[in-house]
N, C-alpha and C. Protein backbone atom coordinates (compact mmCIF):
# COMPACT_ATOMS: atom_id res chain seq x y z
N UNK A 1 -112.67 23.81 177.69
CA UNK A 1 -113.43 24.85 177.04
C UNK A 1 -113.14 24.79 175.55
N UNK A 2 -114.02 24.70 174.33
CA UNK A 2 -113.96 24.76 173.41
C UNK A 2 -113.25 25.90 173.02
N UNK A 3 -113.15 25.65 171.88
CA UNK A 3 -112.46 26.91 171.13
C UNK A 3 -113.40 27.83 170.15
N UNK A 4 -112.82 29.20 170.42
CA UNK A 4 -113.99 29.62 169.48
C UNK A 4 -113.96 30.07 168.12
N UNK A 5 -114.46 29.50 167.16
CA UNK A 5 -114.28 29.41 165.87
C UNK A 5 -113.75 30.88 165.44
N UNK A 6 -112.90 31.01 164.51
CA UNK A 6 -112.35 31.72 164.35
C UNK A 6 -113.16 32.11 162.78
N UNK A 7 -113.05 33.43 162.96
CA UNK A 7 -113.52 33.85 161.60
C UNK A 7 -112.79 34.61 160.01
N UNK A 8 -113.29 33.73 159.22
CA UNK A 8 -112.14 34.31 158.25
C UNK A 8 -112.11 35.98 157.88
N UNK A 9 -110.84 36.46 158.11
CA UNK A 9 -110.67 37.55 157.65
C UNK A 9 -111.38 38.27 156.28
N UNK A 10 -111.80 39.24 156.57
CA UNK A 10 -112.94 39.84 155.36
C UNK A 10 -111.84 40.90 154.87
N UNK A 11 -111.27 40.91 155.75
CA UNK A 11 -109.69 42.53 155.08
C UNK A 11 -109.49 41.83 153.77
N UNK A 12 -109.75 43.32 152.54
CA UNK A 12 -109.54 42.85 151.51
C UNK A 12 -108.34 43.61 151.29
N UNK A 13 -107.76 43.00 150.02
CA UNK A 13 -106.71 43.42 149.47
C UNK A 13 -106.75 45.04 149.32
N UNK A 14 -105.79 46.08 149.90
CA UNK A 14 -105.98 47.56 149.29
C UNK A 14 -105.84 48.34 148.00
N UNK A 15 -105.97 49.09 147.85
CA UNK A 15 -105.51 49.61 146.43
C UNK A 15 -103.85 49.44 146.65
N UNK A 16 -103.49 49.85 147.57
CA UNK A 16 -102.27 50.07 147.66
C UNK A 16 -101.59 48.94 147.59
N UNK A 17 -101.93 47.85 148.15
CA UNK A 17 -101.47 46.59 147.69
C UNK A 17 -101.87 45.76 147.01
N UNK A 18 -101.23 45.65 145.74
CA UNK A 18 -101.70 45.03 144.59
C UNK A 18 -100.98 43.64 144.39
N UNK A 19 -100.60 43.29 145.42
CA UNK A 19 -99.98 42.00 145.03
C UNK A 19 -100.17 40.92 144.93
N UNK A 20 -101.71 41.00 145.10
CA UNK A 20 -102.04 39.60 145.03
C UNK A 20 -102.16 39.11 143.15
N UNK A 21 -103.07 40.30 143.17
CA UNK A 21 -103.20 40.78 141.72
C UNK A 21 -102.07 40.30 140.94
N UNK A 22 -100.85 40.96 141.15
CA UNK A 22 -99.40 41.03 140.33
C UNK A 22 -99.33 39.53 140.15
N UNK A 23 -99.52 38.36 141.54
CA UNK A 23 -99.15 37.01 141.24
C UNK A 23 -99.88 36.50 140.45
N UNK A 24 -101.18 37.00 140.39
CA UNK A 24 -102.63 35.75 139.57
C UNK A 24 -102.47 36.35 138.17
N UNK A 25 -101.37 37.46 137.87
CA UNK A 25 -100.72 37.88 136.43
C UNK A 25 -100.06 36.93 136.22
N UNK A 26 -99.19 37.30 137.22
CA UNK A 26 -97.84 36.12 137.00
C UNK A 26 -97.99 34.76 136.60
N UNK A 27 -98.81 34.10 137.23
CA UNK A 27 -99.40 32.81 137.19
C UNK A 27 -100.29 32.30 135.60
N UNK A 28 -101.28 33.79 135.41
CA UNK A 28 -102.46 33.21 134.87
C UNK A 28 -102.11 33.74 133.50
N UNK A 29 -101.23 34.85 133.55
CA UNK A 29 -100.76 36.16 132.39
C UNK A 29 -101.85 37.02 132.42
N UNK A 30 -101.35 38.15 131.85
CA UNK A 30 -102.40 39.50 131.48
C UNK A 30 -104.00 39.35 130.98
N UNK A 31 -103.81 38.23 129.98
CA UNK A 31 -104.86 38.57 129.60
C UNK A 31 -106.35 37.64 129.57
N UNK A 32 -105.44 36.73 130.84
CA UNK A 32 -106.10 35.38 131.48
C UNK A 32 -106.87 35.06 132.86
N UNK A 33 -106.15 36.11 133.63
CA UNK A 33 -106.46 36.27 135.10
C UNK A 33 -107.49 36.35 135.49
N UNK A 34 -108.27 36.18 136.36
CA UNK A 34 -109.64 36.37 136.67
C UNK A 34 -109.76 37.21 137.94
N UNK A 35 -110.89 38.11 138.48
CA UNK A 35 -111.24 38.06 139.63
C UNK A 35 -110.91 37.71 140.24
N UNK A 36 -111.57 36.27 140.73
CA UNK A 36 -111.35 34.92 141.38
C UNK A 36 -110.37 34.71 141.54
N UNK A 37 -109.47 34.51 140.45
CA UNK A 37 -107.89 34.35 140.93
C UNK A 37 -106.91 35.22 141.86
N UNK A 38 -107.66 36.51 141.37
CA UNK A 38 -106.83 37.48 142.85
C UNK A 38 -107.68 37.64 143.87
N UNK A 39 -108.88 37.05 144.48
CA UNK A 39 -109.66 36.80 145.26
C UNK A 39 -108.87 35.40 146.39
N UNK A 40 -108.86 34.96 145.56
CA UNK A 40 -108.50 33.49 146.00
C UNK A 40 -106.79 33.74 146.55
N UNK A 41 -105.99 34.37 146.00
CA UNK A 41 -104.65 34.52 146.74
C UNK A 41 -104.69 35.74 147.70
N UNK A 42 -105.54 36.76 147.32
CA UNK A 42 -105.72 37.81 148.46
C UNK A 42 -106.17 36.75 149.61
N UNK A 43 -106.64 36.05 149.38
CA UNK A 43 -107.43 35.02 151.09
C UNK A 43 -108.87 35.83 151.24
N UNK A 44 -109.89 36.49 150.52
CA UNK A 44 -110.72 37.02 150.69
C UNK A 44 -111.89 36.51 149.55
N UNK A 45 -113.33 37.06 149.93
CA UNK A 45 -114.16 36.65 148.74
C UNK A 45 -114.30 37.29 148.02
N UNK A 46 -114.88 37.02 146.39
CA UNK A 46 -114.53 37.55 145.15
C UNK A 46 -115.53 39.43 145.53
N UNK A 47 -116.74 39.13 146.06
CA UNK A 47 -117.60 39.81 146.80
C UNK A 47 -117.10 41.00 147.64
N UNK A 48 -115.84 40.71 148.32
CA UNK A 48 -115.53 41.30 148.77
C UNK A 48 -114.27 42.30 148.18
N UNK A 49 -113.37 41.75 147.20
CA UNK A 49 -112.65 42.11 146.18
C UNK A 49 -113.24 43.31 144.98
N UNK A 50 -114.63 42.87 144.77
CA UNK A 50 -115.47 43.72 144.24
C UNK A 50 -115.62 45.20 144.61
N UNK A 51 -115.43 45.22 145.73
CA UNK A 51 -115.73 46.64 146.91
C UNK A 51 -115.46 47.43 146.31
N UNK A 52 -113.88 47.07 145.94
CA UNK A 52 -112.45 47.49 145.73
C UNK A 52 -112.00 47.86 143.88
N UNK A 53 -112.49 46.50 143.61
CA UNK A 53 -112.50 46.66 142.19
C UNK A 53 -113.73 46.40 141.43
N UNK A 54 -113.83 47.14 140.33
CA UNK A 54 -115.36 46.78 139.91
C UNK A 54 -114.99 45.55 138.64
N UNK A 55 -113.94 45.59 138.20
CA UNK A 55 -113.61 44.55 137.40
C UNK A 55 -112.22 44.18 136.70
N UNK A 56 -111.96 43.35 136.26
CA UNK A 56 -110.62 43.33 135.86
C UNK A 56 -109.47 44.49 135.60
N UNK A 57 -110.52 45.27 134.88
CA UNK A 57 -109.61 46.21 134.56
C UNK A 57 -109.29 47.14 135.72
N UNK A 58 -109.77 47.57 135.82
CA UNK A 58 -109.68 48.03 137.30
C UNK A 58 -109.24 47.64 138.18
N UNK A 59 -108.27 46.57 137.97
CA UNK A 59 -107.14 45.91 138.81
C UNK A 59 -105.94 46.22 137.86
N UNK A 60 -106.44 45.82 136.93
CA UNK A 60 -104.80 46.49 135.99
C UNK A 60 -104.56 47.81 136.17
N UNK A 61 -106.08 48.78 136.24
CA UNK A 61 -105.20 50.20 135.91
C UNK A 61 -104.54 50.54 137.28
N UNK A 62 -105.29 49.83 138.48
CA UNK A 62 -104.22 50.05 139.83
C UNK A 62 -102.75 49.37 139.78
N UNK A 63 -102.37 48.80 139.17
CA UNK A 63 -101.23 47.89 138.56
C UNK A 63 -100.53 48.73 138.11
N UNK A 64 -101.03 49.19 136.68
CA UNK A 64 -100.31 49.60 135.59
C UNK A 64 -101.08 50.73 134.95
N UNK A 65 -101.25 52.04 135.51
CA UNK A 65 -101.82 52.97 135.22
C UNK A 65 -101.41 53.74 133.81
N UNK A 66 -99.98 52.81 133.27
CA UNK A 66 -100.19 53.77 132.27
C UNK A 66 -99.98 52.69 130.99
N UNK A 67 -100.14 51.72 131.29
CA UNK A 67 -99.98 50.61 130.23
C UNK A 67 -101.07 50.99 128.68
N UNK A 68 -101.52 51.82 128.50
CA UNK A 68 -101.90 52.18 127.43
C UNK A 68 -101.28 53.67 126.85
N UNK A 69 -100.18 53.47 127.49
CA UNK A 69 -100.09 55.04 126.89
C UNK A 69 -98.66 55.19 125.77
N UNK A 70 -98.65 54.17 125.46
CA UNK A 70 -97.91 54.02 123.79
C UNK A 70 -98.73 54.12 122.79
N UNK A 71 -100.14 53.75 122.65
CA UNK A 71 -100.88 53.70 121.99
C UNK A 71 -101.87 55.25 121.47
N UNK A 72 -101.99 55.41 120.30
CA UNK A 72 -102.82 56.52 119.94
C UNK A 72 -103.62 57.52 120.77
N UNK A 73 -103.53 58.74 120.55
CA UNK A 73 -104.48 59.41 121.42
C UNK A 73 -106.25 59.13 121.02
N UNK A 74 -106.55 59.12 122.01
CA UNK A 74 -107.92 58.79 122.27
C UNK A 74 -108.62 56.92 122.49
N UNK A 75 -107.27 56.21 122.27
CA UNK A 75 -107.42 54.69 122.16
C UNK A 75 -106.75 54.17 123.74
N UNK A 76 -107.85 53.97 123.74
CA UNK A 76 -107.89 52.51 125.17
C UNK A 76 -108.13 51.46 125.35
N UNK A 77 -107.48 50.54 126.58
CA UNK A 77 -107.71 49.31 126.73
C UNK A 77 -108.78 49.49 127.60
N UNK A 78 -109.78 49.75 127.63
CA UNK A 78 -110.77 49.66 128.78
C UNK A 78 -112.11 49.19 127.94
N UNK A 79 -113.05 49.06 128.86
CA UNK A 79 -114.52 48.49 128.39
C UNK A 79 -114.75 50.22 128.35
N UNK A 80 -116.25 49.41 127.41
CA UNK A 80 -116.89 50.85 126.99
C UNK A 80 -117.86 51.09 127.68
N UNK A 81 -117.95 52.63 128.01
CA UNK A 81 -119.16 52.80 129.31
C UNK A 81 -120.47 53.19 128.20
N UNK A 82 -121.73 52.83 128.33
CA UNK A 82 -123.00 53.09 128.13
C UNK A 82 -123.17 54.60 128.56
């Protein structure tokens, strides 16, 4: 009897676990990392990583929620919303 193809896991990385994230820092640095790169060590697609995060930053601020807060009031590291 054949075997039956097994399907790749779609479980994406949680908020709560950010570690895939932390390595493709580690690896790529802060301000190099991609998506893709914590896509690719989570074991999941970038698509599916998306769910979760809408974009880079939004992996840092689950990381490092307060990594801007030496800096001036009213000044952020974030993109600017329209």
């Amino acid at each position: 009897m054949p075997s039956t193809p097994s399907k790749r896991s779609t479980k994406p990385p949680s908020p709560q676990s950010t570690s895939p994230a932390v390595t493709a820092i580690n690896l790529a640095g802060r301000d190099r990392f991609t998506t893709a790169d914590v896509a690719a060590i989570a074991g999941c697609s970038i698509g599916t990583l998306y769910r979760y995060y809408k974009d880079r930053i939004a992996i840092l601020d689950a990381i490092w929620p307060d990594r801007d807060a030496h800096l001036p009031t009213g000044f952020r590291l974030t993109k600017p919303t329209n």
